[in-house]
N, C-alpha and C. Protein backbone atom coordinates (compact mmCIF):
# COMPACT_ATOMS: atom_id res chain seq x y z
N UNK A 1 56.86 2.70 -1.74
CA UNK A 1 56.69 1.80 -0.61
C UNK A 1 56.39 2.57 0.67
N UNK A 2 56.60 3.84 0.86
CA UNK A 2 56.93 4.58 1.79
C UNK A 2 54.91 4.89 2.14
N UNK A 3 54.35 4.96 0.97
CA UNK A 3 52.97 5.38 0.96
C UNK A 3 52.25 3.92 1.82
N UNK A 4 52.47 2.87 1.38
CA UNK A 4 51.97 1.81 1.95
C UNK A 4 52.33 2.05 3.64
N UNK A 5 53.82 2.08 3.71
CA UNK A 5 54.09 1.58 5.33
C UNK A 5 53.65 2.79 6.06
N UNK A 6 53.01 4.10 5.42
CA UNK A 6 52.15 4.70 6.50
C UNK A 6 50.84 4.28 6.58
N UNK A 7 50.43 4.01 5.46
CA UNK A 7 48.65 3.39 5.78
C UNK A 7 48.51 1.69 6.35
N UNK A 8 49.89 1.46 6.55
CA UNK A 8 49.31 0.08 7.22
C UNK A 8 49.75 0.58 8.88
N UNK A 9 50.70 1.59 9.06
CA UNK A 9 50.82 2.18 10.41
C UNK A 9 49.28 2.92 10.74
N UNK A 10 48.79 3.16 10.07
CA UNK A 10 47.16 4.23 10.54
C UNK A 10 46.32 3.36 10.72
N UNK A 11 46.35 2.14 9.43
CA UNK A 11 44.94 1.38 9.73
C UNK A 11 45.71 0.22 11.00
N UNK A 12 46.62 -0.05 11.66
CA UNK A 12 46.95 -0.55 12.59
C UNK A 12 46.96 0.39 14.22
N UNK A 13 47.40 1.99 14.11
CA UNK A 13 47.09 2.37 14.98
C UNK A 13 45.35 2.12 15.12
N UNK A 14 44.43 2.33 13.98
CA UNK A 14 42.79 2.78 14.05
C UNK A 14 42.51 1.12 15.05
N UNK A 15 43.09 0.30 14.47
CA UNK A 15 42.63 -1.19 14.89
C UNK A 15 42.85 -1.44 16.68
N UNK A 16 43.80 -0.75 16.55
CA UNK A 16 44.47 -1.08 17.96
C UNK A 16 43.79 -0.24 18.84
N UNK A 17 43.20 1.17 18.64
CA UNK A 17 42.90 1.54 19.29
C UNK A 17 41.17 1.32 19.62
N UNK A 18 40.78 0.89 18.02
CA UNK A 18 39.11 0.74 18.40
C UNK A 18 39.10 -0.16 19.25
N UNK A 19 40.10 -1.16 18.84
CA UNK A 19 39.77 -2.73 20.02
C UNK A 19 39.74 -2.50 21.08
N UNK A 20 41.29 -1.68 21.51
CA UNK A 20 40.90 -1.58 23.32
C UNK A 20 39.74 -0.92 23.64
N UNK A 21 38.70 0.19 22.47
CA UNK A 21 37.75 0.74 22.82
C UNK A 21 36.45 -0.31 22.81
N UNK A 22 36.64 -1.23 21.93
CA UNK A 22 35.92 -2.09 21.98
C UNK A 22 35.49 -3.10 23.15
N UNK A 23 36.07 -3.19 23.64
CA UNK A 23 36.91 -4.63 24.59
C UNK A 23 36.56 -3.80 25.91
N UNK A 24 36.94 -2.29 26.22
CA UNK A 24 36.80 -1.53 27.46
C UNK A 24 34.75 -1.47 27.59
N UNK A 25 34.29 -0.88 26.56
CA UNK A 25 32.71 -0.83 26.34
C UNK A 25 31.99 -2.27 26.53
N UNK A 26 32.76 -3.43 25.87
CA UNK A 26 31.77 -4.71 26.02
C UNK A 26 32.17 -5.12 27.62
N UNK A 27 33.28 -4.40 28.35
CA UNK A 27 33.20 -5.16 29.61
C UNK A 27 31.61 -5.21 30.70
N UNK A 28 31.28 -3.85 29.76
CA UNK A 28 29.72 -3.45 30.60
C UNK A 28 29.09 -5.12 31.01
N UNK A 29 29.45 -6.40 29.76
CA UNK A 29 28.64 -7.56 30.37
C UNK A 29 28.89 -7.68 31.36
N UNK A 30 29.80 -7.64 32.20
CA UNK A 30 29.90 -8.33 33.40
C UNK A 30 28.73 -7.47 34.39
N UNK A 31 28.39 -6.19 33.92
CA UNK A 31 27.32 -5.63 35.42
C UNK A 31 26.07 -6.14 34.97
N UNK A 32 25.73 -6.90 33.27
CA UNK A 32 24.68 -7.03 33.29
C UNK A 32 23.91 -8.48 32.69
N UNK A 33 24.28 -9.37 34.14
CA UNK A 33 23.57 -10.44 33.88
C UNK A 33 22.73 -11.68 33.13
N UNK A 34 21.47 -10.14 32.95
CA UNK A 34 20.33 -10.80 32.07
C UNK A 34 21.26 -10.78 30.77
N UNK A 35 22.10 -10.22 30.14
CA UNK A 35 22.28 -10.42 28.65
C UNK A 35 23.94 -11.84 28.33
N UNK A 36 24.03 -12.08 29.84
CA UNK A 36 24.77 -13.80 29.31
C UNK A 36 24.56 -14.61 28.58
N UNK A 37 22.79 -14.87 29.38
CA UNK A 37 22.40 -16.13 27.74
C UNK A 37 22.33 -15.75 26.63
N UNK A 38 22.06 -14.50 26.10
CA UNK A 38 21.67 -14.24 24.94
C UNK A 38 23.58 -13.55 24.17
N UNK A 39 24.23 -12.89 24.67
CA UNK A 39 25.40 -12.79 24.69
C UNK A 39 26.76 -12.84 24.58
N UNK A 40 26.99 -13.48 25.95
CA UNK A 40 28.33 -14.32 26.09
C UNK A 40 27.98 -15.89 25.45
N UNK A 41 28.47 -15.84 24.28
CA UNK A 41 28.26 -17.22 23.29
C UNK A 41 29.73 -17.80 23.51
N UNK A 42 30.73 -17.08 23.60
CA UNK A 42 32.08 -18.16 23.57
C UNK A 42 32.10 -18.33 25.29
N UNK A 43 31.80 -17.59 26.37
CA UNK A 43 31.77 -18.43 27.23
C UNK A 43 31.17 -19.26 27.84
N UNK A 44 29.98 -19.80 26.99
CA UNK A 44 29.15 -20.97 26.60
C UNK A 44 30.00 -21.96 26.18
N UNK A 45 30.41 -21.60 25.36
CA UNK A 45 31.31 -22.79 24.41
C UNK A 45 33.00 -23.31 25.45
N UNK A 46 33.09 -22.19 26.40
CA UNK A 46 34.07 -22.81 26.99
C UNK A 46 33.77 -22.92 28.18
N UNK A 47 32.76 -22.66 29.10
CA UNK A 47 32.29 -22.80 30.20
C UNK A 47 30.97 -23.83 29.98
N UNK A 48 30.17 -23.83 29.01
CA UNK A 48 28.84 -24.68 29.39
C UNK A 48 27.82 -24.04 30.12
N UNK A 49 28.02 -23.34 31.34
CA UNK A 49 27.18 -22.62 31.57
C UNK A 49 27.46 -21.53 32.43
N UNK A 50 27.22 -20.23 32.13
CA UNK A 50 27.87 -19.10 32.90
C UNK A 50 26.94 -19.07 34.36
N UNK A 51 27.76 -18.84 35.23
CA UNK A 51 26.83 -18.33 36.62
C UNK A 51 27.34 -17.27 37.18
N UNK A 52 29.21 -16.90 36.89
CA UNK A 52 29.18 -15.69 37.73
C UNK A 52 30.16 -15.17 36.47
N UNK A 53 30.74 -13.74 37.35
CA UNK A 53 31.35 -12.76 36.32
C UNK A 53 32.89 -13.63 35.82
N UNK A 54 33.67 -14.70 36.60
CA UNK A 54 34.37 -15.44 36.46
C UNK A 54 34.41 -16.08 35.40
N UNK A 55 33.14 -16.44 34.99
CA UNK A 55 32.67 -17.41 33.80
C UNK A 55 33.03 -16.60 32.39
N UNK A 56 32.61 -15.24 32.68
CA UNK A 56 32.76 -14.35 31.05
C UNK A 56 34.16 -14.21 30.20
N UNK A 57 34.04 -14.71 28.89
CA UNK A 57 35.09 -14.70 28.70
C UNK A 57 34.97 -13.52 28.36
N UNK A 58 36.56 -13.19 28.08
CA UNK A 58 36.92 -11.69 27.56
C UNK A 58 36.66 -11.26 25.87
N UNK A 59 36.14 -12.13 25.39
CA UNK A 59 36.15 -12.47 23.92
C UNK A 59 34.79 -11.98 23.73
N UNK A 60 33.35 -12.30 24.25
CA UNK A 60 32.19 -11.53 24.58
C UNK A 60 32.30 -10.26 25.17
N UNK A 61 33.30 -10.04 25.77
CA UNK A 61 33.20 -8.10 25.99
C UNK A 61 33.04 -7.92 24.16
N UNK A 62 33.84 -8.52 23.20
CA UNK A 62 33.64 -7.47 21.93
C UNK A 62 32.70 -7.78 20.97
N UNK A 63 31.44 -9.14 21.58
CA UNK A 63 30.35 -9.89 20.91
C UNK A 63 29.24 -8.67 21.56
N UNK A 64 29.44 -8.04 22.87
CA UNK A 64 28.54 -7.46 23.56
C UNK A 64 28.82 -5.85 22.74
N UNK A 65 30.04 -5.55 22.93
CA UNK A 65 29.86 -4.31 21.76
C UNK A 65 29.63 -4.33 21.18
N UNK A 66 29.77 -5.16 20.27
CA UNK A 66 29.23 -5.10 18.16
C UNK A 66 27.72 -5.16 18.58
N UNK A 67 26.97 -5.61 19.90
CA UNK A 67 25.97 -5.94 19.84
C UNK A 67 25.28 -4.79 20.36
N UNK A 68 25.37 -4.11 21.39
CA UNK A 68 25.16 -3.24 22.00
C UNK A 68 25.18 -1.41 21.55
N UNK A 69 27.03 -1.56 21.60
CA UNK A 69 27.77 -0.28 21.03
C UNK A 69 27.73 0.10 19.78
N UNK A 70 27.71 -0.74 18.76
CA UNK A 70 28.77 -0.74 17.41
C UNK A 70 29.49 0.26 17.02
N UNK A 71 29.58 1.23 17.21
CA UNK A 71 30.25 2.05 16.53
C UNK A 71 31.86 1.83 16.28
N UNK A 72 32.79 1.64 17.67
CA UNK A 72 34.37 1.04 17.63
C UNK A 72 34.25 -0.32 17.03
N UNK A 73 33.30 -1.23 17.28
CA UNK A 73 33.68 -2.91 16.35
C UNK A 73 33.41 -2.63 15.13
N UNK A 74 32.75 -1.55 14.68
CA UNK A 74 32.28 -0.94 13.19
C UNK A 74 33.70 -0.75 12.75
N UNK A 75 34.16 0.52 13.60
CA UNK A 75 35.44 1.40 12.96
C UNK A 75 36.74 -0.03 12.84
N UNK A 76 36.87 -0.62 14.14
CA UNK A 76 37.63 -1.96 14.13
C UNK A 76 37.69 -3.12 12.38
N UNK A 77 36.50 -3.08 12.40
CA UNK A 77 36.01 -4.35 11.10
C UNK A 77 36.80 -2.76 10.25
N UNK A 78 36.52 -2.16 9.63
CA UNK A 78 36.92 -1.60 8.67
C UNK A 78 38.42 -1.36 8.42
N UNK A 79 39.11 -1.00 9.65
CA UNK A 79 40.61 -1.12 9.67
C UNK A 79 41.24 -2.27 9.39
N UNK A 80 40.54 -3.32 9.87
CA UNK A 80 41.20 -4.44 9.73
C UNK A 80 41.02 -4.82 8.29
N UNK A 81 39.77 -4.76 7.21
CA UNK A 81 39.44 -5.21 6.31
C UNK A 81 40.57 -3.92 5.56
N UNK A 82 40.85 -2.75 5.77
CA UNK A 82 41.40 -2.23 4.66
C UNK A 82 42.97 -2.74 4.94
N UNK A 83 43.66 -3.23 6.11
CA UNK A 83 44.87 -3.50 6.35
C UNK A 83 45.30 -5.11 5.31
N UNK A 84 43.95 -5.67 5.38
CA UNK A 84 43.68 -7.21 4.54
C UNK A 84 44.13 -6.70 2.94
N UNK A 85 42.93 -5.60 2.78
CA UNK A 85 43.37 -5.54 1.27
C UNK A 85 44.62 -4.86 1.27
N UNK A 86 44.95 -3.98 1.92
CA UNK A 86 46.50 -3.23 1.18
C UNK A 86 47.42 -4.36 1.88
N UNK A 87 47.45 -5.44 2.31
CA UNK A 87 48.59 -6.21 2.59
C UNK A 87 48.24 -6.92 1.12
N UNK A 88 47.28 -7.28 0.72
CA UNK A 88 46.87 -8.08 -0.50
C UNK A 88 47.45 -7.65 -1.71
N UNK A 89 47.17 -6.11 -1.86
CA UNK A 89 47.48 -5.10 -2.84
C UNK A 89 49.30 -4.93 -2.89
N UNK A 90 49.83 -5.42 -1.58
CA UNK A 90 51.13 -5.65 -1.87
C UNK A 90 51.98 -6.33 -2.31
N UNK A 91 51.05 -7.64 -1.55
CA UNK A 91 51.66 -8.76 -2.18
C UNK A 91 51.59 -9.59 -3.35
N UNK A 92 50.75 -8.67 -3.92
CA UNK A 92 50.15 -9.32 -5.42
C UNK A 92 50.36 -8.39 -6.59
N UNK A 93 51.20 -7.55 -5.70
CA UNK A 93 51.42 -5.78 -6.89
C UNK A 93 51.57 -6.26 -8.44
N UNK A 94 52.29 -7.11 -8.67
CA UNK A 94 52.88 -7.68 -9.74
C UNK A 94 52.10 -8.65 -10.27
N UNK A 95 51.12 -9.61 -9.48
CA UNK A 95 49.71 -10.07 -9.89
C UNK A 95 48.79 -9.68 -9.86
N UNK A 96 48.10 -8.86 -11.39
CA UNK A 96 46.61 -8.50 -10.74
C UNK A 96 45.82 -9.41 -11.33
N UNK A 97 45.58 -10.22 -12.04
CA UNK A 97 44.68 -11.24 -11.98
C UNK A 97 44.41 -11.88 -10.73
N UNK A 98 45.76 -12.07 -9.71
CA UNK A 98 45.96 -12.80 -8.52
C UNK A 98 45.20 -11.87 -7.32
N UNK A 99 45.37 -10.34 -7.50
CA UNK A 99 44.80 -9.71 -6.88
C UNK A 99 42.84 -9.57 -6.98
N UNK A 100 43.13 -9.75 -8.41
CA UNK A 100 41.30 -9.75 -8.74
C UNK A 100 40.74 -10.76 -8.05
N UNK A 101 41.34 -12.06 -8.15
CA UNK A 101 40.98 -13.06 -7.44
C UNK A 101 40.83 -13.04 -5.83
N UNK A 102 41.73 -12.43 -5.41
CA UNK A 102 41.98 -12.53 -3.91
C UNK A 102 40.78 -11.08 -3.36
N UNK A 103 40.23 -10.31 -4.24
CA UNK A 103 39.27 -9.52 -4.05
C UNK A 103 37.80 -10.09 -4.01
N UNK A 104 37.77 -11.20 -5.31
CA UNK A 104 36.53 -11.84 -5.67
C UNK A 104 36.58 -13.01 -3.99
N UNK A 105 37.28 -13.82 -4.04
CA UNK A 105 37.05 -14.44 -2.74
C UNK A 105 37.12 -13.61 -1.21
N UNK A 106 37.57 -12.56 -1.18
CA UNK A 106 37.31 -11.85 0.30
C UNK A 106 36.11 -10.90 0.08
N UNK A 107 35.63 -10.96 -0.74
CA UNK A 107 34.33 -10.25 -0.90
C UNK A 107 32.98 -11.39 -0.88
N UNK A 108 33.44 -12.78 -1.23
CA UNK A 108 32.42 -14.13 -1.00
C UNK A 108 32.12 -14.37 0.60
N UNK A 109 33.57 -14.35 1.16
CA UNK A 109 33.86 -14.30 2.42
C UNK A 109 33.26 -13.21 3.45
N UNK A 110 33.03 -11.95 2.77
CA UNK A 110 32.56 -11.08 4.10
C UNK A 110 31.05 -11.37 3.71
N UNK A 111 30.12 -11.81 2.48
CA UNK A 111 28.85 -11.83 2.65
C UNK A 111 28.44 -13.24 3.36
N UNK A 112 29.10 -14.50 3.97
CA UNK A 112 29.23 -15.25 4.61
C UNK A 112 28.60 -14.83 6.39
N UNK A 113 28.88 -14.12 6.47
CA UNK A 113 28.26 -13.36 7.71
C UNK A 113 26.97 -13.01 8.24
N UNK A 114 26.74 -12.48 6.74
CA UNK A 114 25.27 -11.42 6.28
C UNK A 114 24.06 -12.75 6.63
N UNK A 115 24.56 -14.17 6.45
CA UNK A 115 23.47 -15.16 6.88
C UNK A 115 23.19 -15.30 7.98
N UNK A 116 23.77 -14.88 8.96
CA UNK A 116 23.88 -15.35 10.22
C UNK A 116 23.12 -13.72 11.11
N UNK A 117 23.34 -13.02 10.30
CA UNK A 117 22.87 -11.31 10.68
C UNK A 117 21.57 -10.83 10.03
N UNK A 118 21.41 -11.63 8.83
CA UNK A 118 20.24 -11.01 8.47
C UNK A 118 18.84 -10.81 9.39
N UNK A 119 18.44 -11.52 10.10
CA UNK A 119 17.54 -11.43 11.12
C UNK A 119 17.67 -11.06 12.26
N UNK A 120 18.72 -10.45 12.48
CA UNK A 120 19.00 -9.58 13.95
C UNK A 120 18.26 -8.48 14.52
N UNK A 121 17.47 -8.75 15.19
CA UNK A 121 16.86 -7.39 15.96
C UNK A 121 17.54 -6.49 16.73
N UNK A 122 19.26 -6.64 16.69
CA UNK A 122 19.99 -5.62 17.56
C UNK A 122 20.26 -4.10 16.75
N UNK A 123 20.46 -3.45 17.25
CA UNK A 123 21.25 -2.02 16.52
C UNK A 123 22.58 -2.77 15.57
N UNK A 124 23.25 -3.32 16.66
CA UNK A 124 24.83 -3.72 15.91
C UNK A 124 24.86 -5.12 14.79
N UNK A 125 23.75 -5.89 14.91
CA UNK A 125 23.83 -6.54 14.13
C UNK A 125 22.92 -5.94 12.59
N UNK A 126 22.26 -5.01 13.04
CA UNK A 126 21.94 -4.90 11.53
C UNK A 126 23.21 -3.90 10.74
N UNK A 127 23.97 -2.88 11.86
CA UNK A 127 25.30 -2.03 10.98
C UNK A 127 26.07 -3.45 10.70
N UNK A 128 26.39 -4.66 11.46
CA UNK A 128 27.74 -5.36 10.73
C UNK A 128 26.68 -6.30 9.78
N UNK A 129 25.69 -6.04 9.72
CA UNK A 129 24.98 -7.04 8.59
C UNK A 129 25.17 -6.00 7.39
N UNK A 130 25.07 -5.05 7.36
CA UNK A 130 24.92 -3.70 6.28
C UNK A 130 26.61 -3.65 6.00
N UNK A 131 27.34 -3.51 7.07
CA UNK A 131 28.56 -3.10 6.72
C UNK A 131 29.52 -4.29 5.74
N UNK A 132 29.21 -5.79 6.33
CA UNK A 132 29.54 -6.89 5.94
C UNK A 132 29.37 -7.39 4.24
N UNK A 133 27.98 -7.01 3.91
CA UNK A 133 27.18 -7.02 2.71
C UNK A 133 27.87 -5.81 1.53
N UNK A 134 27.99 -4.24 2.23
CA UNK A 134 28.50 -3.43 1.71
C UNK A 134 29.87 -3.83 1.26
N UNK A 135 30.84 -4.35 1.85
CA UNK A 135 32.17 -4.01 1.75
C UNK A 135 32.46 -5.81 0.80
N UNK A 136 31.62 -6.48 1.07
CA UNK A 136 31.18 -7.98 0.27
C UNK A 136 30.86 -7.44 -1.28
N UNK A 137 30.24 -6.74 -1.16
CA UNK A 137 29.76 -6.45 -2.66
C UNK A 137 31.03 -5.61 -3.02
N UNK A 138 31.06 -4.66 -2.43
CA UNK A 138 32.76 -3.64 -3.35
C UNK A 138 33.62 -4.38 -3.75
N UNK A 139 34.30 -5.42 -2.94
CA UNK A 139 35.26 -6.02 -3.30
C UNK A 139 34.83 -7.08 -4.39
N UNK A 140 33.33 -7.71 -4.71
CA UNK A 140 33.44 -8.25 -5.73
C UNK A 140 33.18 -7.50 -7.11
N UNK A 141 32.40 -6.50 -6.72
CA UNK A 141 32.61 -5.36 -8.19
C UNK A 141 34.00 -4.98 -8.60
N UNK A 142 34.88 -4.05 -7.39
CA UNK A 142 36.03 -4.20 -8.24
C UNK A 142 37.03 -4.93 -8.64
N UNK A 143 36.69 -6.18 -8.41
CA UNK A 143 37.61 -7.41 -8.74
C UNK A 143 36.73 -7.97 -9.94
N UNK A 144 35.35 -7.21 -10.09
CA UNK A 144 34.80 -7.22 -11.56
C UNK A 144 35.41 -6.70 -12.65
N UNK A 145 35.24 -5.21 -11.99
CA UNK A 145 35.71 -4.00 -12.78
C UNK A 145 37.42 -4.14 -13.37
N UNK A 146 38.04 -4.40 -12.49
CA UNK A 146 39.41 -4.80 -12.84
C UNK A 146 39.47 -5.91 -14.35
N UNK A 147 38.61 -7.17 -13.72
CA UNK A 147 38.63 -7.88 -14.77
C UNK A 147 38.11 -7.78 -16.35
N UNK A 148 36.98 -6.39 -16.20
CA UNK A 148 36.51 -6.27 -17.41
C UNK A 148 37.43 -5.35 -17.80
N UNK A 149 38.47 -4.37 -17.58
CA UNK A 149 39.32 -3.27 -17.49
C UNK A 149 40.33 -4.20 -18.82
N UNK A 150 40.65 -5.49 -18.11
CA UNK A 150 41.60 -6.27 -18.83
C UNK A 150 41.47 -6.55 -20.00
N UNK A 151 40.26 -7.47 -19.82
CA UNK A 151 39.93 -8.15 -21.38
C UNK A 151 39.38 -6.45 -22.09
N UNK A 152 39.34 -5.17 -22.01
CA UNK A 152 39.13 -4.57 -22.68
C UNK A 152 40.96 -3.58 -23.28
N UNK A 153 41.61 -3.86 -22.20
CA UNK A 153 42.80 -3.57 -22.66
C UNK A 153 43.68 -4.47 -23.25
């Protein structure tokens, strides 16, 4: 148990720290205007229409990194997705059919994304379209692999 509660302490320090790196880099929207409309999408959805730096929510500082930066919302998505599976991998230690399953649906779930990214002309949307797709497919191979592992044992 001792092996788990350090890798959920690492992939929680990695998370914590990409975000504030995340979140510090997307504040750049506020000096730059022209990229609101195209951009700040949730402070659309809670403002209607942005006019000053007041309007931005803080939630588009990390829509403007993944979009802009990617590299910390990159490192971020990956901490968080490996903290998902080893909380998964814990709680199912004793179920692995339950675990195969819970691999096959969070791997349906991250290519859910890949629709909405596939046509992105940004830098960051084609890494979280690649990264999304990548880590979509692993988790349903080895929640393959597991399952053919079984019926062969």
């Amino acid at each position: 148990m001792t092996k788990y509660i350090i890798q959920i302490l690492l992939s929680v320090i990695f998370l914590t720290i990409s975000s504030i790196s995340s979140w510090y880099e997307g504040s750049e929207i506020l000096e730059r205007p022209w990229e609101w409309e195209n951009t700040a999408h949730f402070s659309h959805m809670f403002n209607a229409e942005v006019t000053n730096v007041n309007d931005i929510s803080e939630l588009d500082f990390f829509v403007y990194s993944a979009k802009i930066k990617p590299v910390f919302p990159f490192i971020m998505i990956i901490s968080f997705l490996y903290l998902i599976i080893l909380i998964g991998k814990i709680l199912l230690r004793d179920h692995k059919k339950g675990f195969n399953i819970f691999l096959a649906i969070l791997g349906c779930l991250l290519l859910i994304p890949c629709l909405f990214l596939i046509n992105s002309p940004t830098t960051g949307g084609k890494v979280f379209m690649f990264t999304f797709s990548l880590t979509g497919l692993m988790c349903i191979l080895f929640s393959l692999n597991f399952y053919f592992k079984k019926l062969k044992g």
